[in-house]
N, C-alpha and C. Protein backbone atom coordinates (compact mmCIF):
# COMPACT_ATOMS: atom_id res chain seq x y z
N UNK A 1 -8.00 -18.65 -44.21
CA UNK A 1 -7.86 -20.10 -44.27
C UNK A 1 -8.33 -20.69 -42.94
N UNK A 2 -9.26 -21.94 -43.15
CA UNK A 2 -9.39 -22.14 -41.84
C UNK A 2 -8.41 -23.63 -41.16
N UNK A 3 -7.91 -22.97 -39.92
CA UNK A 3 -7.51 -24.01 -39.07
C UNK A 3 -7.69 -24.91 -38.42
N UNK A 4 -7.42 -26.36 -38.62
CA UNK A 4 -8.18 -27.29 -37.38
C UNK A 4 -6.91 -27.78 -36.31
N UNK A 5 -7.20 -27.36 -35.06
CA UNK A 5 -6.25 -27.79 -34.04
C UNK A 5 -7.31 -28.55 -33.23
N UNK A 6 -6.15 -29.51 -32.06
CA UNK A 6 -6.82 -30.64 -31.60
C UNK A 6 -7.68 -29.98 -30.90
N UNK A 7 -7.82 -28.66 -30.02
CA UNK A 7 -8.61 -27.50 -29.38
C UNK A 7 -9.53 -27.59 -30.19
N UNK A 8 -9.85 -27.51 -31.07
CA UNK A 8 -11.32 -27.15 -31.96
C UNK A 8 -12.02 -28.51 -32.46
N UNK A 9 -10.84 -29.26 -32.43
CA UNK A 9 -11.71 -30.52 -32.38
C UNK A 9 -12.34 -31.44 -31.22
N UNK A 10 -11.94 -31.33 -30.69
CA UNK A 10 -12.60 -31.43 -29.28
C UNK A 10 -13.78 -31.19 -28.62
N UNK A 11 -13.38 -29.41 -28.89
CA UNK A 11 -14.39 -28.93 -28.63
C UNK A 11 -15.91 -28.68 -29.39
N UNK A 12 -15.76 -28.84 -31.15
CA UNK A 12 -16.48 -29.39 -32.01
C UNK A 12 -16.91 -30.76 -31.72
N UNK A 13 -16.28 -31.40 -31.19
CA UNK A 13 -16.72 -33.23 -30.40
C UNK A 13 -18.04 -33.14 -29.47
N UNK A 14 -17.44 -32.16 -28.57
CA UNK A 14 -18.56 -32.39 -27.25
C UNK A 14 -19.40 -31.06 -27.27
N UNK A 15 -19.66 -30.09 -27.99
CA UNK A 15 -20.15 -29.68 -28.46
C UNK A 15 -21.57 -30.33 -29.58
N UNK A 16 -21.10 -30.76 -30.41
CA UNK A 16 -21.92 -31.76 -31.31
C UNK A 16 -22.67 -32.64 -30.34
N UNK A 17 -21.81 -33.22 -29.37
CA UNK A 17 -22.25 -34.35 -28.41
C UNK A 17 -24.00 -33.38 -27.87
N UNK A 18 -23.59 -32.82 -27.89
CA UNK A 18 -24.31 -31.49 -26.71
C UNK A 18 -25.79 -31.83 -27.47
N UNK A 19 -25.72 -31.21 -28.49
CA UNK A 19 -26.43 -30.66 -29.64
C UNK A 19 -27.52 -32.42 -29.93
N UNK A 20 -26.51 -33.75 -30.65
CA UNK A 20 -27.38 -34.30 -30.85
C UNK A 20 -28.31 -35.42 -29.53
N UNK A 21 -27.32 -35.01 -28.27
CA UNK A 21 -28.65 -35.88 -27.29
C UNK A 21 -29.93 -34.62 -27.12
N UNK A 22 -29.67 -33.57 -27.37
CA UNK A 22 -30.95 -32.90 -27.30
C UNK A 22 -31.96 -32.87 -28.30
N UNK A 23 -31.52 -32.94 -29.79
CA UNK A 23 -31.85 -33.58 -30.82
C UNK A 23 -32.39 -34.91 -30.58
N UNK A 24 -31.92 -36.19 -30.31
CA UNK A 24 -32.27 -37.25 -30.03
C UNK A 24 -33.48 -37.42 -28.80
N UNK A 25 -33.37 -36.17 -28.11
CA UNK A 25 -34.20 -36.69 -26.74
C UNK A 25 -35.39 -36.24 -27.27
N UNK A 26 -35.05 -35.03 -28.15
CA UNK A 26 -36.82 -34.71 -28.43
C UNK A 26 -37.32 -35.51 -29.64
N UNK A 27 -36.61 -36.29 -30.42
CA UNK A 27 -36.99 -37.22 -31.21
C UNK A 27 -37.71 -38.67 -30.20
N UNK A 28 -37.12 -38.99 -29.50
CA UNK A 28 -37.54 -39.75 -28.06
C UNK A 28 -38.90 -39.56 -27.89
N UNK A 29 -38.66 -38.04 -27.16
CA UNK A 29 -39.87 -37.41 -27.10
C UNK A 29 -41.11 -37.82 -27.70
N UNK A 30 -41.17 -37.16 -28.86
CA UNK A 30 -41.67 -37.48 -30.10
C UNK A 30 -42.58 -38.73 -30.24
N UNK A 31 -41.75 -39.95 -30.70
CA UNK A 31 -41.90 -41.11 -30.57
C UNK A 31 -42.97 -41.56 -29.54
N UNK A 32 -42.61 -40.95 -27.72
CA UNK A 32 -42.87 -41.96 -26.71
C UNK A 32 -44.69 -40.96 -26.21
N UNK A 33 -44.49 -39.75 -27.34
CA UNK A 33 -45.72 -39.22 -26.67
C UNK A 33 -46.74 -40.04 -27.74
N UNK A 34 -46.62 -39.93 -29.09
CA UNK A 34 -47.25 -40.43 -30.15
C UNK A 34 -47.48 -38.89 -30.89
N UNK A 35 -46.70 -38.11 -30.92
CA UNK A 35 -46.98 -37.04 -32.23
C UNK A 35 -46.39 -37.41 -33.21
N UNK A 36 -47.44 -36.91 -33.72
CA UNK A 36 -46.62 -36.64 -35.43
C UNK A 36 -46.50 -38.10 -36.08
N UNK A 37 -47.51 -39.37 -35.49
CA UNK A 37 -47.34 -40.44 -36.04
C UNK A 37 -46.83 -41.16 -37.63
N UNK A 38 -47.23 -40.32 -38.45
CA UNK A 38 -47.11 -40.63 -39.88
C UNK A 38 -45.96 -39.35 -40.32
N UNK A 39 -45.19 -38.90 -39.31
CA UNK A 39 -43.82 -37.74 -39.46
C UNK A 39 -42.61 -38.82 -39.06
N UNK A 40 -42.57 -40.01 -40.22
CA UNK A 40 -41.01 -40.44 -39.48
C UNK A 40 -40.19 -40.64 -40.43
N UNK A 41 -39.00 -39.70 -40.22
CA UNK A 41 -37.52 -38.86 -40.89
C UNK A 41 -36.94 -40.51 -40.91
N UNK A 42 -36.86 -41.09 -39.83
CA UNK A 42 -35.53 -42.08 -39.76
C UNK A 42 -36.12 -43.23 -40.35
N UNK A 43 -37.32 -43.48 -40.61
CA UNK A 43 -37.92 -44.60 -41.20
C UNK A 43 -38.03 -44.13 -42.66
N UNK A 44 -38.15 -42.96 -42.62
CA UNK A 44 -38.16 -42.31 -44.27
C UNK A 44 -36.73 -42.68 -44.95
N UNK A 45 -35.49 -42.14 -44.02
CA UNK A 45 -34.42 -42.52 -44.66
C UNK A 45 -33.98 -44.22 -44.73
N UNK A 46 -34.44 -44.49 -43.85
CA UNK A 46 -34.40 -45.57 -43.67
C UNK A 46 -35.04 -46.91 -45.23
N UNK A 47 -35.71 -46.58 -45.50
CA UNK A 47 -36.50 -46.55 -46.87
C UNK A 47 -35.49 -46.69 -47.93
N UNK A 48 -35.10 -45.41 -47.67
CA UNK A 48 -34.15 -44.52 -49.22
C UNK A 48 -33.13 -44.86 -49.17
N UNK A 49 -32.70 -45.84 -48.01
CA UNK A 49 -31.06 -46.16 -47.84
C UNK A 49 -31.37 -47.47 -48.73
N UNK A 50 -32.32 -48.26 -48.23
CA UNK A 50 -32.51 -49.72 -48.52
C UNK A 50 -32.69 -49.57 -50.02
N UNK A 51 -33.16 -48.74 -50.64
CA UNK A 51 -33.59 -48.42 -52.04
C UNK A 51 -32.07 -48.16 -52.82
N UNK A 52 -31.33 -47.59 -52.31
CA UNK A 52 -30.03 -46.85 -52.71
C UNK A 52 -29.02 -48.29 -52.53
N UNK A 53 -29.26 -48.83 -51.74
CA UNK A 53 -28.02 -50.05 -51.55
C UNK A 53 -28.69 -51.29 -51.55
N UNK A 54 -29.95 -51.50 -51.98
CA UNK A 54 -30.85 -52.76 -52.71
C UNK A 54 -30.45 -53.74 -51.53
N UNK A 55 -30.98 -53.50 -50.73
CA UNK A 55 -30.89 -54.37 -49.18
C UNK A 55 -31.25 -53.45 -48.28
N UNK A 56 -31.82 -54.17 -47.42
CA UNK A 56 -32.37 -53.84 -45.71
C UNK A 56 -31.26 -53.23 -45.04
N UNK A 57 -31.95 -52.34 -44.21
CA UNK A 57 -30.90 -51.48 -43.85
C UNK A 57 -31.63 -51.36 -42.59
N UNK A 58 -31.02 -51.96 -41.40
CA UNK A 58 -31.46 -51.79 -39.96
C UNK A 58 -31.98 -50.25 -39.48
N UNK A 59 -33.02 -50.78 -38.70
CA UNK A 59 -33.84 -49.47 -37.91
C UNK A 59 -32.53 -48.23 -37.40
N UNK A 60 -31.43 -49.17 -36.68
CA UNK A 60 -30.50 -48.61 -36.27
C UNK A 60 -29.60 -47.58 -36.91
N UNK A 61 -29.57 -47.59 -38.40
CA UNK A 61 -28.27 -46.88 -39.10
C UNK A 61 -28.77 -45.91 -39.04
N UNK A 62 -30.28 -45.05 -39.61
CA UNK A 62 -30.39 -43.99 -39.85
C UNK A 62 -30.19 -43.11 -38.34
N UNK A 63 -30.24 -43.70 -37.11
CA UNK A 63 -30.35 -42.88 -36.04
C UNK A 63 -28.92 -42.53 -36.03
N UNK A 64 -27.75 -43.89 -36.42
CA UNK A 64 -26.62 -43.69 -36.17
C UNK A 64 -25.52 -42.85 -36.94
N UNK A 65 -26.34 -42.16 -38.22
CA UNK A 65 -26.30 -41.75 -38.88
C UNK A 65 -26.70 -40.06 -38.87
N UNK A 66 -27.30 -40.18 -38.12
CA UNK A 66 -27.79 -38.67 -37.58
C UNK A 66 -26.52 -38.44 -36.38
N UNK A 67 -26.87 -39.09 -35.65
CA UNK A 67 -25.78 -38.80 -34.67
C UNK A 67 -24.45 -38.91 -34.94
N UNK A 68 -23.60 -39.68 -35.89
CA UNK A 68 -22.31 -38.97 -36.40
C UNK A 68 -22.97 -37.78 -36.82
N UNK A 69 -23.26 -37.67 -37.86
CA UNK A 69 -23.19 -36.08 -38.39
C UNK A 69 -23.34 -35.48 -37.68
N UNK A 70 -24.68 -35.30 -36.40
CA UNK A 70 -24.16 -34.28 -35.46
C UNK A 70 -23.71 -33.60 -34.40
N UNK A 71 -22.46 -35.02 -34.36
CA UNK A 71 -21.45 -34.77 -33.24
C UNK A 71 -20.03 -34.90 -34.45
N UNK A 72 -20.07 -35.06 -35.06
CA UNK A 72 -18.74 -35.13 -35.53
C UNK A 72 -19.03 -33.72 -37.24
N UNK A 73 -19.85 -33.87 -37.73
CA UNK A 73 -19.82 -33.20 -38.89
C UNK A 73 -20.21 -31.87 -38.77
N UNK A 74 -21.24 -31.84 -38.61
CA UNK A 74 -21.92 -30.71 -38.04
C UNK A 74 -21.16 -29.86 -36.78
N UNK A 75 -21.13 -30.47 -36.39
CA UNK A 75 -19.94 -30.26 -35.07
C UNK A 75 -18.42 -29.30 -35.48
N UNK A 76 -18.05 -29.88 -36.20
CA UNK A 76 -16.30 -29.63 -36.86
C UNK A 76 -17.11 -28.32 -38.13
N UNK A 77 -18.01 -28.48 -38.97
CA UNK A 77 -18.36 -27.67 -39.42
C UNK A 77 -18.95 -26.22 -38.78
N UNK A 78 -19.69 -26.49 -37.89
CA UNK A 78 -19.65 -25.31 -37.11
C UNK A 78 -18.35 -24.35 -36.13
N UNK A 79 -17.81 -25.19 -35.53
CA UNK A 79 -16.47 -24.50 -35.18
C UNK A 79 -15.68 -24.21 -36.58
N UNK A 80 -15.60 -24.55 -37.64
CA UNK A 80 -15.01 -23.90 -38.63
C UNK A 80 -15.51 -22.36 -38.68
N UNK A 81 -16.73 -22.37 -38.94
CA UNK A 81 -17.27 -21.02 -39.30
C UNK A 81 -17.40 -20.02 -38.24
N UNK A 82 -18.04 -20.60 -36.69
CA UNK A 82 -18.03 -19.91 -35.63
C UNK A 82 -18.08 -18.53 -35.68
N UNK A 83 -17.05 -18.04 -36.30
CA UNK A 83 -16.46 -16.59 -35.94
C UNK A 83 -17.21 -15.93 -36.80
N UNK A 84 -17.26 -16.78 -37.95
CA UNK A 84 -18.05 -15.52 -39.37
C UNK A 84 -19.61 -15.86 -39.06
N UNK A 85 -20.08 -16.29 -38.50
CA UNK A 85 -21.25 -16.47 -38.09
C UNK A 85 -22.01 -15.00 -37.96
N UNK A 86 -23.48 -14.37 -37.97
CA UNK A 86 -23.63 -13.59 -37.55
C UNK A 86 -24.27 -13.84 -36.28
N UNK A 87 -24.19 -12.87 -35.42
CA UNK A 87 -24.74 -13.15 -33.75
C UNK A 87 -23.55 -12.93 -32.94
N UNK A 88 -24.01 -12.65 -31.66
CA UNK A 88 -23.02 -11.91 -30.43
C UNK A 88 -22.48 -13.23 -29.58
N UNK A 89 -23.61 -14.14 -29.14
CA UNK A 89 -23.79 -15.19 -28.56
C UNK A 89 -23.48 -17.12 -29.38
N UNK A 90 -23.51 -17.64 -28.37
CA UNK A 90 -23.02 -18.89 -29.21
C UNK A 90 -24.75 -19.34 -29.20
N UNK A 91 -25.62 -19.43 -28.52
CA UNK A 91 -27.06 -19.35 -28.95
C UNK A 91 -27.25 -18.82 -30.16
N UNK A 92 -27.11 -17.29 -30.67
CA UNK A 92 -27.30 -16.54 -31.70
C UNK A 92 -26.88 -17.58 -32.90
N UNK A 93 -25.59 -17.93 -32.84
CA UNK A 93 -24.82 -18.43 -34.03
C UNK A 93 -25.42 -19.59 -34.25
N UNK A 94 -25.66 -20.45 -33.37
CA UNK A 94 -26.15 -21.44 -33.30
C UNK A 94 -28.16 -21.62 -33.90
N UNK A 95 -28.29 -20.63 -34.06
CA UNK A 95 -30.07 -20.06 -34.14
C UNK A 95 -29.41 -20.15 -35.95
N UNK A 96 -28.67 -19.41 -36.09
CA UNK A 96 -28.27 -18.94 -37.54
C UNK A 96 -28.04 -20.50 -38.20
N UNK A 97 -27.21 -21.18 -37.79
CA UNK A 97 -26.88 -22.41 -38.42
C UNK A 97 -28.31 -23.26 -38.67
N UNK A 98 -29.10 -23.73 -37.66
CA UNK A 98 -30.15 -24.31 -37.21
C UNK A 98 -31.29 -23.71 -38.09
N UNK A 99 -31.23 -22.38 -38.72
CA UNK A 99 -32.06 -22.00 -39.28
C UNK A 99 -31.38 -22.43 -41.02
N UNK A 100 -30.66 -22.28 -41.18
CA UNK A 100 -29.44 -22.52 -42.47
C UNK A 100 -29.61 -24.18 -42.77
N UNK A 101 -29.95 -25.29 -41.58
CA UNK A 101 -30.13 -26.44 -41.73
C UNK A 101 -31.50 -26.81 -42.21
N UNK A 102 -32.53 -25.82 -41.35
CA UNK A 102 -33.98 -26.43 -41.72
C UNK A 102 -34.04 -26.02 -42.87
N UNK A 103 -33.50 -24.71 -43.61
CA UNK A 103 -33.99 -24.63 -44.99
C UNK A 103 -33.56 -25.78 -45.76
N UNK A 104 -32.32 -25.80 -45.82
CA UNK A 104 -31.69 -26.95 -46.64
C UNK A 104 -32.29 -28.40 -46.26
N UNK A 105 -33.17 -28.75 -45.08
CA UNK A 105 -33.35 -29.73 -44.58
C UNK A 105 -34.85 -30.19 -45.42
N UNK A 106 -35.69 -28.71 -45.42
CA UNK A 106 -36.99 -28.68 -45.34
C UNK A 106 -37.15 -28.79 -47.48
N UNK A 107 -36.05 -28.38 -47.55
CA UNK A 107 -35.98 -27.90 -49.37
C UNK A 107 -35.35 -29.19 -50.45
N UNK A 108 -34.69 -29.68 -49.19
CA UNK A 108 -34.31 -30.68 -50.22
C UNK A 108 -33.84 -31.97 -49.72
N UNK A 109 -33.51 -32.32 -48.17
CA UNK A 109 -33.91 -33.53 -48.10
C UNK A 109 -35.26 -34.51 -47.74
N UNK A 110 -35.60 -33.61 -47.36
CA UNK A 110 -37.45 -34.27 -47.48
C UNK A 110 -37.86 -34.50 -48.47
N UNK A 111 -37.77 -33.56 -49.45
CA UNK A 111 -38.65 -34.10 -51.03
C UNK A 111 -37.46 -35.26 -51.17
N UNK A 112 -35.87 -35.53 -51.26
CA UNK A 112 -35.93 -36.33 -51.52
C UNK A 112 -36.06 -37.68 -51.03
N UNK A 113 -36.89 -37.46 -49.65
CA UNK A 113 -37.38 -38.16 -49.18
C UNK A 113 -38.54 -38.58 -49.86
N UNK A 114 -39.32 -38.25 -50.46
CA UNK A 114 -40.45 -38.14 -51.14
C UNK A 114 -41.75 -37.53 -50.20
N UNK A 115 -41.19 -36.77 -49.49
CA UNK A 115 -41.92 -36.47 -48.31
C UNK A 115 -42.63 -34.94 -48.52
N UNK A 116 -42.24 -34.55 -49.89
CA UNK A 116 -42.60 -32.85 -50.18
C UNK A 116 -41.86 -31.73 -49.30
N UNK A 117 -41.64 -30.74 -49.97
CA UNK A 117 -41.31 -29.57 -49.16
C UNK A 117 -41.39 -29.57 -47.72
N UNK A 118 -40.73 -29.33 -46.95
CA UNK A 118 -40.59 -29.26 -45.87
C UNK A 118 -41.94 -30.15 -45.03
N UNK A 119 -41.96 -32.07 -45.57
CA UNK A 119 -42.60 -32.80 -45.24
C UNK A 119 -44.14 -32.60 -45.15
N UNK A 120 -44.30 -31.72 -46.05
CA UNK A 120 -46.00 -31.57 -46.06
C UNK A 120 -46.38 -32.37 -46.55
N UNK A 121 -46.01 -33.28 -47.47
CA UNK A 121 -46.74 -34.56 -48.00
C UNK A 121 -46.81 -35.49 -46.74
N UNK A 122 -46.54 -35.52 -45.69
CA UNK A 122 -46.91 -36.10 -45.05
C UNK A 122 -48.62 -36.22 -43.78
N UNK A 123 -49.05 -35.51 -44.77
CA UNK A 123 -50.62 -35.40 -44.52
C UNK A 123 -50.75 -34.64 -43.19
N UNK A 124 -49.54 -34.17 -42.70
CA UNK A 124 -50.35 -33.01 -41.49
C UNK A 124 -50.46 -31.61 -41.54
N UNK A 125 -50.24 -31.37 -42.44
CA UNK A 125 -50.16 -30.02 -42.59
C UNK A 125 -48.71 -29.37 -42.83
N UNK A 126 -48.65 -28.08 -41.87
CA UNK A 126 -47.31 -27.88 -41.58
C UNK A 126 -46.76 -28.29 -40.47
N UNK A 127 -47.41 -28.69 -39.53
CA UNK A 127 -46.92 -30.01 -38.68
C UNK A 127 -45.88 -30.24 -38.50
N UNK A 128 -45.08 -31.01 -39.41
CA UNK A 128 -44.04 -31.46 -39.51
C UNK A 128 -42.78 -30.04 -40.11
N UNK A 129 -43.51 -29.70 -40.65
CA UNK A 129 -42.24 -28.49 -40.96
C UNK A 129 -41.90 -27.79 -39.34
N UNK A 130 -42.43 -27.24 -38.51
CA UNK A 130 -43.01 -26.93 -37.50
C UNK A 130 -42.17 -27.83 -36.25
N UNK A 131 -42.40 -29.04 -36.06
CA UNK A 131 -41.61 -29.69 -35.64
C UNK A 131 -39.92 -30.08 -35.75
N UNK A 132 -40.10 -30.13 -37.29
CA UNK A 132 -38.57 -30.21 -37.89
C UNK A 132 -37.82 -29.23 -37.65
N UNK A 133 -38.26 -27.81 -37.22
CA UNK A 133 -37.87 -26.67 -37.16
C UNK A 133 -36.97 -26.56 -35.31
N UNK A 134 -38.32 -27.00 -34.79
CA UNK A 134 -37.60 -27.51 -33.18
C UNK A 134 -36.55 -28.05 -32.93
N UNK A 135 -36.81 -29.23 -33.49
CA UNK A 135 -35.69 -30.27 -33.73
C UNK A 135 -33.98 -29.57 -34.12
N UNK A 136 -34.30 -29.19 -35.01
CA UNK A 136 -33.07 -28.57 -35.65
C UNK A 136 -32.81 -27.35 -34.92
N UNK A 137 -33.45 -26.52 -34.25
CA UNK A 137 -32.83 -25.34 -33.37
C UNK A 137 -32.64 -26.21 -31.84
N UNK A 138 -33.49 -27.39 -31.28
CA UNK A 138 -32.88 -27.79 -30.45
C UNK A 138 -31.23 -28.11 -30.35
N UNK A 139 -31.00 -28.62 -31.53
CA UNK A 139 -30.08 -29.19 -31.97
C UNK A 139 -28.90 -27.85 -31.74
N UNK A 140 -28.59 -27.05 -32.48
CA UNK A 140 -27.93 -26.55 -33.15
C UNK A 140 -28.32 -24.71 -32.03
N UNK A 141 -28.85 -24.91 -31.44
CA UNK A 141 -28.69 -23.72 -30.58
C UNK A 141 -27.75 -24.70 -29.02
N UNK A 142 -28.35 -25.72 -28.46
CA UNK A 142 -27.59 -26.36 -27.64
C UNK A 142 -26.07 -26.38 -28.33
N UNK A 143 -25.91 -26.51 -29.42
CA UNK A 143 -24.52 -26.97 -29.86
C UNK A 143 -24.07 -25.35 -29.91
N UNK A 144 -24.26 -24.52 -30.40
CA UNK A 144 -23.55 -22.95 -30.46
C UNK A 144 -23.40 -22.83 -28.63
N UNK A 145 -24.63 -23.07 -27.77
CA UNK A 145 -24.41 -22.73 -26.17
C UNK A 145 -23.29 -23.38 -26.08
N UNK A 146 -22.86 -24.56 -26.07
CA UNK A 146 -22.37 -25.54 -25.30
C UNK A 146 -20.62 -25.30 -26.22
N UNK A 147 -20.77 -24.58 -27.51
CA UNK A 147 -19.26 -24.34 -28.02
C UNK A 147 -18.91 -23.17 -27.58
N UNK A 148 -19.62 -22.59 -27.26
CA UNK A 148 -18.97 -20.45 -27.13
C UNK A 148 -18.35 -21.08 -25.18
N UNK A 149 -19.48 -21.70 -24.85
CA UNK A 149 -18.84 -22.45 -23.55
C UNK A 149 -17.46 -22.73 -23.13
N UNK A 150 -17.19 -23.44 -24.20
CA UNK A 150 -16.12 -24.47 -24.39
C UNK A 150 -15.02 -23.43 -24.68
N UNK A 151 -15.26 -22.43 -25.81
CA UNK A 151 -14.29 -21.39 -26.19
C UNK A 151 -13.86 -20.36 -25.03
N UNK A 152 -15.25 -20.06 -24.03
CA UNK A 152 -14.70 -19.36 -23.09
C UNK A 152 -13.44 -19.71 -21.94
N UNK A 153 -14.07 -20.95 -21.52
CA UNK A 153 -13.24 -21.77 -20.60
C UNK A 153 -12.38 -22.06 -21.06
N UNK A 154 -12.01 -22.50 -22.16
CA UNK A 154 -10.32 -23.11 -22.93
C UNK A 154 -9.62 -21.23 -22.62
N UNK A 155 -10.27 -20.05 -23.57
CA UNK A 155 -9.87 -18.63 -23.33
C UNK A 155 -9.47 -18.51 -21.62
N UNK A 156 -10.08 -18.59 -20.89
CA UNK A 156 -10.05 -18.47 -19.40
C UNK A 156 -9.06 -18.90 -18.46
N UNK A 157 -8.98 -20.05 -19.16
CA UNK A 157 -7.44 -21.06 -19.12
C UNK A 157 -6.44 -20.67 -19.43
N UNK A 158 -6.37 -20.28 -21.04
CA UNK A 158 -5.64 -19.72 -21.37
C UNK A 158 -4.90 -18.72 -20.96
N UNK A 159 -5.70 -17.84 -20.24
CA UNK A 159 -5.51 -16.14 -19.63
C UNK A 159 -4.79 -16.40 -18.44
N UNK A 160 -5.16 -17.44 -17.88
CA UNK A 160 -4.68 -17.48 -16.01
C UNK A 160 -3.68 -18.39 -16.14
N UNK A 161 -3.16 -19.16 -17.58
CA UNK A 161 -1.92 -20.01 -17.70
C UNK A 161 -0.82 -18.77 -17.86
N UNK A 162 -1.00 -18.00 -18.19
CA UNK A 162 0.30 -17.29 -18.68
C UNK A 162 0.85 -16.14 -17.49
């Protein structure tokens, strides 16, 4: 059964935190170099929101929308599993998740983006799969570093409190 104590939530908090400014910076990135011009996720959803709730839906939600999920969802979902994870390292685990996201990312929210399989309809090739792939191990390997972190030092604490 899994447990949530305020310890794991926390540390699932700033953890996540970890995960989506590195996520976000290389989306930044992205943006401020000019790749991948006709590769845009948040304008795509952005689209599909306005379509889904028959009104305009600010530039702003879909970013803000990424970033709950992955500081708070993604976040709390990964410290759930943590342990059953395979890998030695919180990198490792974090590679595993990140790879577990792009499939599911590349398989089925892009097409229903209308964007094809892992965004190849978006006229660059694999490009964008390629990129999306970064993105999501940026993401989600920073977030496994930055939780096994968090687990050591709370452990460490733990050891020299008693």
């Amino acid at each position: 059964m899994f447990r949530i104590g305020a310890d794991r939530i926390w540390k699932s908090i700033a953890a996540g935190l970890c995960g989506s400014v590195a996520h976000g910076s290389l989306m930044f990135l992205k943006d401020r170099m000019g790749w991948l011009p006709t590769f845009q996720p948040y304008q795509d959803l952005q689209l599909a929101l306005s379509g889904i709730f028959g009104s305009t839906i600010q530039p702003a939600v879909p970013w803000m929308l990424s970033f709950i999920n992955g500081t708070l969802v993604i976040g709390l979902v990964f410290s759930l599993i943590y342990h059953r994870l395979p890998g030695r390292s919180g990198a490792a685990k974090g590679c595993v998740l990140g790879l577990i996201g792009w499939l599911s990312m590349g398989l089925a929210f892009f097409p229903m983006l209308g964007r094809g399989v892992f965004a190849t309809g978006a006229g660059l090739g694999l490009r964008p799969a390629a990129f999306s792939l970064a993105m999501v191990l940026a993401y989600s390997v920073l977030l496994g570093i930055s939780y096994a972190a968090l687990d050591r030092l709370e452990g460490s604490v733990r050891s020299t409190a008693s």
